[in-house]
PDB file of N, CA and C in Angstrom:
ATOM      1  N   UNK A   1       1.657   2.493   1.855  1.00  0.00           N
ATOM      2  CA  UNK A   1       0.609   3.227   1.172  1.00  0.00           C
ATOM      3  C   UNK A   1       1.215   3.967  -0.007  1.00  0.00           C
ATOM      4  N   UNK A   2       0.287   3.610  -1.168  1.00  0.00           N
ATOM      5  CA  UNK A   2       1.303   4.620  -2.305  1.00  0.00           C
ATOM      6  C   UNK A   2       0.958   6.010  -2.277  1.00  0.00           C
ATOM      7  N   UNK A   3       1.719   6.562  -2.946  1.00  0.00           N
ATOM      8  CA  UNK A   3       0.892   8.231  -2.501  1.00  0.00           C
ATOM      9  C   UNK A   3       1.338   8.918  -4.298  1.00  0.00           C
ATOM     10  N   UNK A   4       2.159   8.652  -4.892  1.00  0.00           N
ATOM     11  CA  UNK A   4       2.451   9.254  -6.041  1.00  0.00           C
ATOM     12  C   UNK A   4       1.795   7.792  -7.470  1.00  0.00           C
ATOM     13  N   UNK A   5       2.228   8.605  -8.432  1.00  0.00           N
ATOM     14  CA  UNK A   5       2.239   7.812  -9.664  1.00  0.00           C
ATOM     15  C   UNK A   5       3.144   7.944 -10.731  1.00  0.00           C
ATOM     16  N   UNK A   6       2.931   7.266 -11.469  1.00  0.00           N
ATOM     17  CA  UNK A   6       3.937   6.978 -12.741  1.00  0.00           C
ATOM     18  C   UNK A   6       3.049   7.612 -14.002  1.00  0.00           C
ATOM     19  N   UNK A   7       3.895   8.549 -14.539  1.00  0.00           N
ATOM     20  CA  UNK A   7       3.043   8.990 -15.573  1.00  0.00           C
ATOM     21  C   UNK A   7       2.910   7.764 -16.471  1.00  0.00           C
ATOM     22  N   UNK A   8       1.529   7.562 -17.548  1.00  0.00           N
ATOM     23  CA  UNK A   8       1.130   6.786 -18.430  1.00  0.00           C
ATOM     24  C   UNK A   8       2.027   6.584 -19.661  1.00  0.00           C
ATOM     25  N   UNK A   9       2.376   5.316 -19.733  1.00  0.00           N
ATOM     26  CA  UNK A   9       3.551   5.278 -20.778  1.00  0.00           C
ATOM     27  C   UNK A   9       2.673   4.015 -21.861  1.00  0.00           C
ATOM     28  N   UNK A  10       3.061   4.771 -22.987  1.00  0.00           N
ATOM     29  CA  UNK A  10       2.448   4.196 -24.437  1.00  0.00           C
ATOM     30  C   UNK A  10       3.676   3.464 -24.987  1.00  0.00           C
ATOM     31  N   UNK A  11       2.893   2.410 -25.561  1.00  0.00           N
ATOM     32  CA  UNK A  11       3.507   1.583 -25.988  1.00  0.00           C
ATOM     33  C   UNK A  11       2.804   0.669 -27.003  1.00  0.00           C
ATOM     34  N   UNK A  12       3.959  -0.142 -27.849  1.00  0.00           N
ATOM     35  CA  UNK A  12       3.073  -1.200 -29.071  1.00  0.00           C
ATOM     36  C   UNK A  12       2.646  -1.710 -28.349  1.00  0.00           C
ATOM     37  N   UNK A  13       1.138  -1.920 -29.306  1.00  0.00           N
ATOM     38  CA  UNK A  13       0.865  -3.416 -29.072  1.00  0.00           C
ATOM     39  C   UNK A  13       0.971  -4.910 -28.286  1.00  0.00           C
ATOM     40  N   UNK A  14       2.061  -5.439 -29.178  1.00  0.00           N
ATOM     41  CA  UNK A  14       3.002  -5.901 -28.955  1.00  0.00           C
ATOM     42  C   UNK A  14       3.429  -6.183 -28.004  1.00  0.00           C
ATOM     43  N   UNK A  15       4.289  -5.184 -27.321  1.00  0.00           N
ATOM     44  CA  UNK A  15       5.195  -5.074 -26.366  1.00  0.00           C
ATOM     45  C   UNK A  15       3.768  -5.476 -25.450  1.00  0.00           C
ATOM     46  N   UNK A  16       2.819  -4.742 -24.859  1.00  0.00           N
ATOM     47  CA  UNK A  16       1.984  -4.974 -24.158  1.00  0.00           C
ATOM     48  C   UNK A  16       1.293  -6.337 -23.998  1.00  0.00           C
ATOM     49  N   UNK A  17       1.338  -6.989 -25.064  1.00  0.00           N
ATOM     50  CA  UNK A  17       0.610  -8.289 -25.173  1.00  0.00           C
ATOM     51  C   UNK A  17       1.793  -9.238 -24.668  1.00  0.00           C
ATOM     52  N   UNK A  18       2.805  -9.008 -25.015  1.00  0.00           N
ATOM     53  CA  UNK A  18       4.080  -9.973 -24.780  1.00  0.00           C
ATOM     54  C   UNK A  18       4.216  -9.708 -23.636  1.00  0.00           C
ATOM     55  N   UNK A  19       3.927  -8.616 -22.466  1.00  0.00           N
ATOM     56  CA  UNK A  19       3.827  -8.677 -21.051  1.00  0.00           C
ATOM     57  C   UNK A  19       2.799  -9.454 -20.204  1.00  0.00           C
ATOM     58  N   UNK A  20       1.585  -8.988 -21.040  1.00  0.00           N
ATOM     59  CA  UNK A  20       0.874  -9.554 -20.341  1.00  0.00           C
ATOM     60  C   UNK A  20       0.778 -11.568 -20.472  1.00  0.00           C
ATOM     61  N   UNK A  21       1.359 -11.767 -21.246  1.00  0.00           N
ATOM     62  CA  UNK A  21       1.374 -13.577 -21.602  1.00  0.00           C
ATOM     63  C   UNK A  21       2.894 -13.903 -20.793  1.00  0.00           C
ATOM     64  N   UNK A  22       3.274 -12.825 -19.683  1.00  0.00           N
ATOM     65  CA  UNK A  22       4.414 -13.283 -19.011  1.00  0.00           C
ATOM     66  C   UNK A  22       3.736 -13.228 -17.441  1.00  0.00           C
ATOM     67  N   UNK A  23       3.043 -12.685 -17.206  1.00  0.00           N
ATOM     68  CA  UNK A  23       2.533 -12.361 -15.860  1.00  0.00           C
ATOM     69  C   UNK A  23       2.306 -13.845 -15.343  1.00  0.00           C
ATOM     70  N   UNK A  24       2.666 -13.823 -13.723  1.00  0.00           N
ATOM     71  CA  UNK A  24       2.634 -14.642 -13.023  1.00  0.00           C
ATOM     72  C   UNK A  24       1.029 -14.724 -12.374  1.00  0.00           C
ATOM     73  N   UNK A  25       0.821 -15.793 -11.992  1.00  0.00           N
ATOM     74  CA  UNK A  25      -0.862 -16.013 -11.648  1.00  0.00           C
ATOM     75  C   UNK A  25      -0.771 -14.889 -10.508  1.00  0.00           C
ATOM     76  N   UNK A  26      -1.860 -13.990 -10.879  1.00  0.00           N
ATOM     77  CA  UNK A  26      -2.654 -13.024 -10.003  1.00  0.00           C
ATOM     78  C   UNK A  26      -1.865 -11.666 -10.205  1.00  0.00           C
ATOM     79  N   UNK A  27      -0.705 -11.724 -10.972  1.00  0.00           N
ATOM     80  CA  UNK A  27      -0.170 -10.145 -11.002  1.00  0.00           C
ATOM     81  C   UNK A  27      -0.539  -9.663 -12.042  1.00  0.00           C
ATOM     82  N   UNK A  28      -0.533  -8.468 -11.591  1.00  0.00           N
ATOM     83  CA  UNK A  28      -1.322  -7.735 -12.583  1.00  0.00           C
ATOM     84  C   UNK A  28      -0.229  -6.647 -13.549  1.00  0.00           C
ATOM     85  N   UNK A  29      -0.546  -6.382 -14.709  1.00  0.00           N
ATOM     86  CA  UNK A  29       0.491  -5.651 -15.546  1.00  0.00           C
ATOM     87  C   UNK A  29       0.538  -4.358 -14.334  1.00  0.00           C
ATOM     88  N   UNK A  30      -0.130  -3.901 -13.540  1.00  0.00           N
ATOM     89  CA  UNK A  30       0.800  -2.539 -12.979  1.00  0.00           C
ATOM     90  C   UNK A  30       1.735  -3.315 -12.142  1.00  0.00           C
ATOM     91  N   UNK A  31       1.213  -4.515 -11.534  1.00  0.00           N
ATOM     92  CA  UNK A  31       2.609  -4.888 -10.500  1.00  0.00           C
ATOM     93  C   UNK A  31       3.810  -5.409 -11.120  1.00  0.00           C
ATOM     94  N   UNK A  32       3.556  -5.269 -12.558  1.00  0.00           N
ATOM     95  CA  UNK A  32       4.647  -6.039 -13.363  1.00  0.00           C
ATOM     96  C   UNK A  32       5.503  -4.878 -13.684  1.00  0.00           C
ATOM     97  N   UNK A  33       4.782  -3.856 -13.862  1.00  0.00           N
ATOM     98  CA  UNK A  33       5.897  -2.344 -14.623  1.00  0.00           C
ATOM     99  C   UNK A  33       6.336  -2.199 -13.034  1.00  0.00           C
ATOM    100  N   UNK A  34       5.573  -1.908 -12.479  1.00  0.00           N
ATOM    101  CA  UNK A  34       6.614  -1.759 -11.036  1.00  0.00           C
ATOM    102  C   UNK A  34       7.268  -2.080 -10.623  1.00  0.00           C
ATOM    103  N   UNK A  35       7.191  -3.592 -10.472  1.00  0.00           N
ATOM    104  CA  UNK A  35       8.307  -4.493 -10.289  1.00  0.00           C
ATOM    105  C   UNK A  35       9.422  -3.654 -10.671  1.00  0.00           C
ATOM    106  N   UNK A  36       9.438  -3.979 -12.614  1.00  0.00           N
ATOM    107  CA  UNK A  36      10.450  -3.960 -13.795  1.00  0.00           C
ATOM    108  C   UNK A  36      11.200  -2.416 -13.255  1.00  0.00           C
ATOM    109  N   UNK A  37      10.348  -1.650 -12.422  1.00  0.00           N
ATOM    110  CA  UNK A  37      10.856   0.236 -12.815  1.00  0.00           C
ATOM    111  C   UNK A  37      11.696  -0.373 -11.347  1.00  0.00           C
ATOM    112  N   UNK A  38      11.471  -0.357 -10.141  1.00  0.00           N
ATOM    113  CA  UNK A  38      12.128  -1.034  -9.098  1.00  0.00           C
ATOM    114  C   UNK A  38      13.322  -1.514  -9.699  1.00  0.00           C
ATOM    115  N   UNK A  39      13.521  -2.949 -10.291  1.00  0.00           N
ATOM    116  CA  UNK A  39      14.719  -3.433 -10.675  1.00  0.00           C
ATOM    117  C   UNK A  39      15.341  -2.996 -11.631  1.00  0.00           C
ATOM    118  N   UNK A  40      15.064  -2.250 -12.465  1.00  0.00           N
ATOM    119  CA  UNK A  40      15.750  -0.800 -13.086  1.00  0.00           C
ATOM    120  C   UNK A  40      16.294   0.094 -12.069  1.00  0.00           C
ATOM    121  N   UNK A  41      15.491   0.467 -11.314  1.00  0.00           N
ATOM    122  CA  UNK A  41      16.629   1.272 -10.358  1.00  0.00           C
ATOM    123  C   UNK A  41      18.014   0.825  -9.551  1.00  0.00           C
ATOM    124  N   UNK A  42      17.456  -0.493  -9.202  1.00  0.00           N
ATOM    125  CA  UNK A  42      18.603  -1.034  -8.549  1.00  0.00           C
ATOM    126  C   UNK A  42      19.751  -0.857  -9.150  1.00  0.00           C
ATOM    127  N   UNK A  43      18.827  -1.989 -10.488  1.00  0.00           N
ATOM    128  CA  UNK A  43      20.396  -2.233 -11.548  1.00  0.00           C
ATOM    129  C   UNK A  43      21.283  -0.701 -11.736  1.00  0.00           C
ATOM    130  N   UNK A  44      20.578   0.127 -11.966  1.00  0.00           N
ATOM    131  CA  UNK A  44      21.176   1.639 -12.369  1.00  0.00           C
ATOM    132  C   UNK A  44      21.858   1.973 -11.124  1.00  0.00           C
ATOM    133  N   UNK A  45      21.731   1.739  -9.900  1.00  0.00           N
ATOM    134  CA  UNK A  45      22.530   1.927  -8.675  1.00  0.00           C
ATOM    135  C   UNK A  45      23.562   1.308  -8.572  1.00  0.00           C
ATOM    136  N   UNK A  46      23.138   0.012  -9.014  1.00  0.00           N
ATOM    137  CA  UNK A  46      24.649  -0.658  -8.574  1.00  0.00           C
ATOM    138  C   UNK A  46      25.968  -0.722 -10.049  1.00  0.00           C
ATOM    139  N   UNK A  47      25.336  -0.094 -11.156  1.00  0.00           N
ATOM    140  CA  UNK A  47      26.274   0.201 -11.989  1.00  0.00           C
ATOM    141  C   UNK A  47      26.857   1.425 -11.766  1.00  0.00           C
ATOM    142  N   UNK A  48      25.667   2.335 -10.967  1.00  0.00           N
ATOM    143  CA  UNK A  48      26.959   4.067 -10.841  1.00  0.00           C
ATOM    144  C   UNK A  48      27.804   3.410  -9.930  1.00  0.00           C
ATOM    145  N   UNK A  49      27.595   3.059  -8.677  1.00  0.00           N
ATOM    146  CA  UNK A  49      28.328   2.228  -7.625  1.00  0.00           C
ATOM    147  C   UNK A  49      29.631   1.418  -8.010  1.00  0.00           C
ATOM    148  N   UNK A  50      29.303   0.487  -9.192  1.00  0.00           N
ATOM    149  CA  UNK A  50      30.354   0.006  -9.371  1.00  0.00           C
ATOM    150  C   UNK A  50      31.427   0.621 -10.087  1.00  0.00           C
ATOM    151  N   UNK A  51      30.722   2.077 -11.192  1.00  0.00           N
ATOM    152  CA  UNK A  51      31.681   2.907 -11.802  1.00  0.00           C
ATOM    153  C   UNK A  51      33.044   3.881 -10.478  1.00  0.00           C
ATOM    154  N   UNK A  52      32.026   4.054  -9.965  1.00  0.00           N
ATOM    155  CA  UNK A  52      32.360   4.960  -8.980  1.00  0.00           C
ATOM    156  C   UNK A  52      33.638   4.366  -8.049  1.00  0.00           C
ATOM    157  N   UNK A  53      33.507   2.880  -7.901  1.00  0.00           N
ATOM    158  CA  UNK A  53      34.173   2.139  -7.498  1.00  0.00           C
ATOM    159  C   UNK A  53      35.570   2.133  -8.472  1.00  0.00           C
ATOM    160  N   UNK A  54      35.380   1.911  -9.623  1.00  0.00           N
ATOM    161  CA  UNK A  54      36.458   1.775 -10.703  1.00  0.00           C
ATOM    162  C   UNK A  54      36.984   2.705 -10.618  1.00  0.00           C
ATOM    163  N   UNK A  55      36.066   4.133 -10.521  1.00  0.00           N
ATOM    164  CA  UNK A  55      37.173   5.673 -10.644  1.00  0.00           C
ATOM    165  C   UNK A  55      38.153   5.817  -9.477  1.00  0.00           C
ATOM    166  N   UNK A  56      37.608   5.526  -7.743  1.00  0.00           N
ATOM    167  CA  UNK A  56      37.924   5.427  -6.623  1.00  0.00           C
ATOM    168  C   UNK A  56      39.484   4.778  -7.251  1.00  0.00           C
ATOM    169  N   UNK A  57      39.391   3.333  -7.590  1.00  0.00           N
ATOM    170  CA  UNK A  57      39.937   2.064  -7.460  1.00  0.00           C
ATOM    171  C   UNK A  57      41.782   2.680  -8.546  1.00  0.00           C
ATOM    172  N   UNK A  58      41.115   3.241 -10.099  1.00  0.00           N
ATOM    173  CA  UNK A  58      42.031   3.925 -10.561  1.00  0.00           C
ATOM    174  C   UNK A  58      42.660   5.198  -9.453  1.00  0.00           C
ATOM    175  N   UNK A  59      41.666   6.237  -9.450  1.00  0.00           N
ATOM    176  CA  UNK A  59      42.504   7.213  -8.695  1.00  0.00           C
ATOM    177  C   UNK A  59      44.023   6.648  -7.785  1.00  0.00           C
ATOM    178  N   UNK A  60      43.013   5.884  -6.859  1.00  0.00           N
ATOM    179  CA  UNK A  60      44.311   5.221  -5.903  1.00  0.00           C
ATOM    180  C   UNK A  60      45.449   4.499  -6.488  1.00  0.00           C
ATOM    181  N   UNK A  61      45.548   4.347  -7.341  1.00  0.00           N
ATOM    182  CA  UNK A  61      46.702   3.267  -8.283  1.00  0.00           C
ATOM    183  C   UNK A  61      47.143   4.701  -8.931  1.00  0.00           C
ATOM    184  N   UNK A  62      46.963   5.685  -9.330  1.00  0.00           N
ATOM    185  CA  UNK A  62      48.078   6.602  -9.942  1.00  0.00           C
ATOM    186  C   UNK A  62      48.044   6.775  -9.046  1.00  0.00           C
ATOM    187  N   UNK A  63      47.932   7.418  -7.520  1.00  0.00           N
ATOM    188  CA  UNK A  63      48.384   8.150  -6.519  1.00  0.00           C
ATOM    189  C   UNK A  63      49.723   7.421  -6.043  1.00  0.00           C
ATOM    190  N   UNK A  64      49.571   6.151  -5.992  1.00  0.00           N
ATOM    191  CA  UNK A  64      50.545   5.121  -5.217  1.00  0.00           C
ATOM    192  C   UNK A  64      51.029   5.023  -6.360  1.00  0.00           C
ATOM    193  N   UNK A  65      51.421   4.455  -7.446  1.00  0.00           N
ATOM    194  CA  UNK A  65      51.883   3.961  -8.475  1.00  0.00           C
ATOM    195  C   UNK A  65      51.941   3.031  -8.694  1.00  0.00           C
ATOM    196  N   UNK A  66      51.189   2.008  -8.134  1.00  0.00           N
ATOM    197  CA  UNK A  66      51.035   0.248  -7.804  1.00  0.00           C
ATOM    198  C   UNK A  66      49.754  -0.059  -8.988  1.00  0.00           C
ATOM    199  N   UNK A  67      50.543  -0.553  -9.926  1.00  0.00           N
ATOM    200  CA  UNK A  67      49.821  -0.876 -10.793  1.00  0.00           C
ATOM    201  C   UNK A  67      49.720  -2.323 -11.077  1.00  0.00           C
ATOM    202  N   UNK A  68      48.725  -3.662 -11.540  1.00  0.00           N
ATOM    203  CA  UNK A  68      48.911  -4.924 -11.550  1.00  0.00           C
ATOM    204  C   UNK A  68      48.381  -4.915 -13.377  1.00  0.00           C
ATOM    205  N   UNK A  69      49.588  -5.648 -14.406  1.00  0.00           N
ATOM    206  CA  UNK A  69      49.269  -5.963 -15.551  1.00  0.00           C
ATOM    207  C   UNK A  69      48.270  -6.736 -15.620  1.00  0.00           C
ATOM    208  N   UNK A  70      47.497  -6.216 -16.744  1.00  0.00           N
ATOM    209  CA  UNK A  70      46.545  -6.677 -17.160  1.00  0.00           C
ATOM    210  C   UNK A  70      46.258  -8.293 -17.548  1.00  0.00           C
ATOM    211  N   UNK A  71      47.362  -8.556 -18.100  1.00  0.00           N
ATOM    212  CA  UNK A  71      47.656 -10.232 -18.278  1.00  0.00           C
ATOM    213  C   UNK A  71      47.918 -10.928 -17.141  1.00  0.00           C
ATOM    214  N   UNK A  72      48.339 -10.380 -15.775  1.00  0.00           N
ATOM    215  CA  UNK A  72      48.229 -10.747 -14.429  1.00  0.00           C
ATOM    216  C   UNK A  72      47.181 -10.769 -14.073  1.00  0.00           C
ATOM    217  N   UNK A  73      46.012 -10.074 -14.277  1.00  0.00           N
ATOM    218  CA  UNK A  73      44.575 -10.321 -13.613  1.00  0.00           C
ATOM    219  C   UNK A  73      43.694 -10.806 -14.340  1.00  0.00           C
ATOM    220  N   UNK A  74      44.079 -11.243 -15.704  1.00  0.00           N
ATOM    221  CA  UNK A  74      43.368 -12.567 -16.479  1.00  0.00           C
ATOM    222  C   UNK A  74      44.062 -13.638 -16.284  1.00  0.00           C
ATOM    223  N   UNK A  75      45.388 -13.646 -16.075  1.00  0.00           N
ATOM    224  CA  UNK A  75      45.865 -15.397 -15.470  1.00  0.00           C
ATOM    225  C   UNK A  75      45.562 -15.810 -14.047  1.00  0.00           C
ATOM    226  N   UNK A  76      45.633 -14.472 -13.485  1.00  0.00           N
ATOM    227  CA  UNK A  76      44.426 -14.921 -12.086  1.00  0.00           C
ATOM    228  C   UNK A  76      42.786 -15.376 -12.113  1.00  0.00           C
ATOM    229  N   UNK A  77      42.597 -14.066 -12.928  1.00  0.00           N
ATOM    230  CA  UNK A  77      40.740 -14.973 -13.000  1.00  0.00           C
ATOM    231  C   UNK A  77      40.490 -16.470 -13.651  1.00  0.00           C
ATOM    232  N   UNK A  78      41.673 -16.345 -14.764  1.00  0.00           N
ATOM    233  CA  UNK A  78      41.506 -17.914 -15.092  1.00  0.00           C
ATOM    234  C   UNK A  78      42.041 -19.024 -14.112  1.00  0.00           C
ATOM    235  N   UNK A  79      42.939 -18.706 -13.413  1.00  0.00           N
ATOM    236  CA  UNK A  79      43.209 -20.111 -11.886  1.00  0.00           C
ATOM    237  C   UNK A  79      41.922 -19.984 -11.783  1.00  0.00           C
ATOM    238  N   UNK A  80      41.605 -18.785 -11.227  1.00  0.00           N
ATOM    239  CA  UNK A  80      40.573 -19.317 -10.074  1.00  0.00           C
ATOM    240  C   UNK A  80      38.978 -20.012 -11.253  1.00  0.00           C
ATOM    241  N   UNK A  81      38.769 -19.654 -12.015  1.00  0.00           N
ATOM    242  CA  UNK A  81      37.783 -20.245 -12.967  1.00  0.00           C
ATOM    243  C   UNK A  81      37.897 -21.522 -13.348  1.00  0.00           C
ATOM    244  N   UNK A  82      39.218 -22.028 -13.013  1.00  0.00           N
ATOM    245  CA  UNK A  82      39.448 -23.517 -13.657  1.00  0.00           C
ATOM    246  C   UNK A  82      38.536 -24.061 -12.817  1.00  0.00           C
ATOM    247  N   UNK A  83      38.971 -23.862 -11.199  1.00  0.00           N
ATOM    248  CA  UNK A  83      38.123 -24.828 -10.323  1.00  0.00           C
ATOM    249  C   UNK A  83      36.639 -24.887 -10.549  1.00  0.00           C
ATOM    250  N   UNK A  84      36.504 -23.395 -10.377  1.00  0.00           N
ATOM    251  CA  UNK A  84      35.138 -23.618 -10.748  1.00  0.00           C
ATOM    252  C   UNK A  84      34.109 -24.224 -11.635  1.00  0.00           C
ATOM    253  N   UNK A  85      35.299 -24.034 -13.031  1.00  0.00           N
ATOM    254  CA  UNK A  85      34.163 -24.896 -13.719  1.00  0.00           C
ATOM    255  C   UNK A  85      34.288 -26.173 -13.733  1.00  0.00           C
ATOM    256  N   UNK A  86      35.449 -27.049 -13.472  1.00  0.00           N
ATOM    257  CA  UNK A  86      35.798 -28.064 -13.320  1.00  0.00           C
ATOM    258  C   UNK A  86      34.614 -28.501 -12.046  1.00  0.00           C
ATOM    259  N   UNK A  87      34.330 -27.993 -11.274  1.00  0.00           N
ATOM    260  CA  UNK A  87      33.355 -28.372  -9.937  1.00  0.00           C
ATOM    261  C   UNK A  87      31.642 -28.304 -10.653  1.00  0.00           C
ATOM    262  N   UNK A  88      31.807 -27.465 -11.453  1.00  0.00           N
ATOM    263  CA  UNK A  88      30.358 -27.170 -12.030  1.00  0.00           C
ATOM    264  C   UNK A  88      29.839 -28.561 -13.206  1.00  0.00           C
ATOM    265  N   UNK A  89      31.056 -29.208 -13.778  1.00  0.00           N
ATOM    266  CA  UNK A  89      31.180 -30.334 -14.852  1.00  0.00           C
ATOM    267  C   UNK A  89      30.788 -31.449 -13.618  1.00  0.00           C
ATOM    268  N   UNK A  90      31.232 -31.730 -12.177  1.00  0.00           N
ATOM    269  CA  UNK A  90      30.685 -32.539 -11.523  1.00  0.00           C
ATOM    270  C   UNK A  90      29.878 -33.150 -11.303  1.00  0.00           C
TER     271      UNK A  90
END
């Protein structure tokens, strides 16, 4: 049950017409901003998350002093990317 709302947000034209010529059969532009505000939040969660992760991830590497060069973890991502795309050309 909903119980709150979204204050009324103005917008071009435009922008409004170019939503509504995206809507899927039977949704309606509020289930479309909702959707969109929903997967805005996520996305915004899982980027503090992943920052938060990076600060965590640094902290612990000056504490220990175990650091891995940078040109070491791009010649790793590239092994492992060869296969992959080589499997994806299949």
């Amino acid at each position: 049950m909903k119980t709150a709302t979204i204050p009324s947000l103005r917008v071009e034209p435009e922008l409004r017409r170019a939503a509504e010529e995206l809507l899927n059969e039977g949704e309606s532009l509020s289930n479309f901003v909702e959707q969109s505000l929903r997967e805005g939040i996520d996305r915004r969660r899982l980027h503090t998350e992943f920052i938060q992760r990076g600060l965590l991830s640094r902290d612990n590497a000056k504490a220990s002093g175990r650091y891995v060069d940078s040109d070491t973890v791009i010649g790793r991502l590239g092994a492992m990317l060869k296969p992959a795309k080589a499997t994806k050309k299949r």
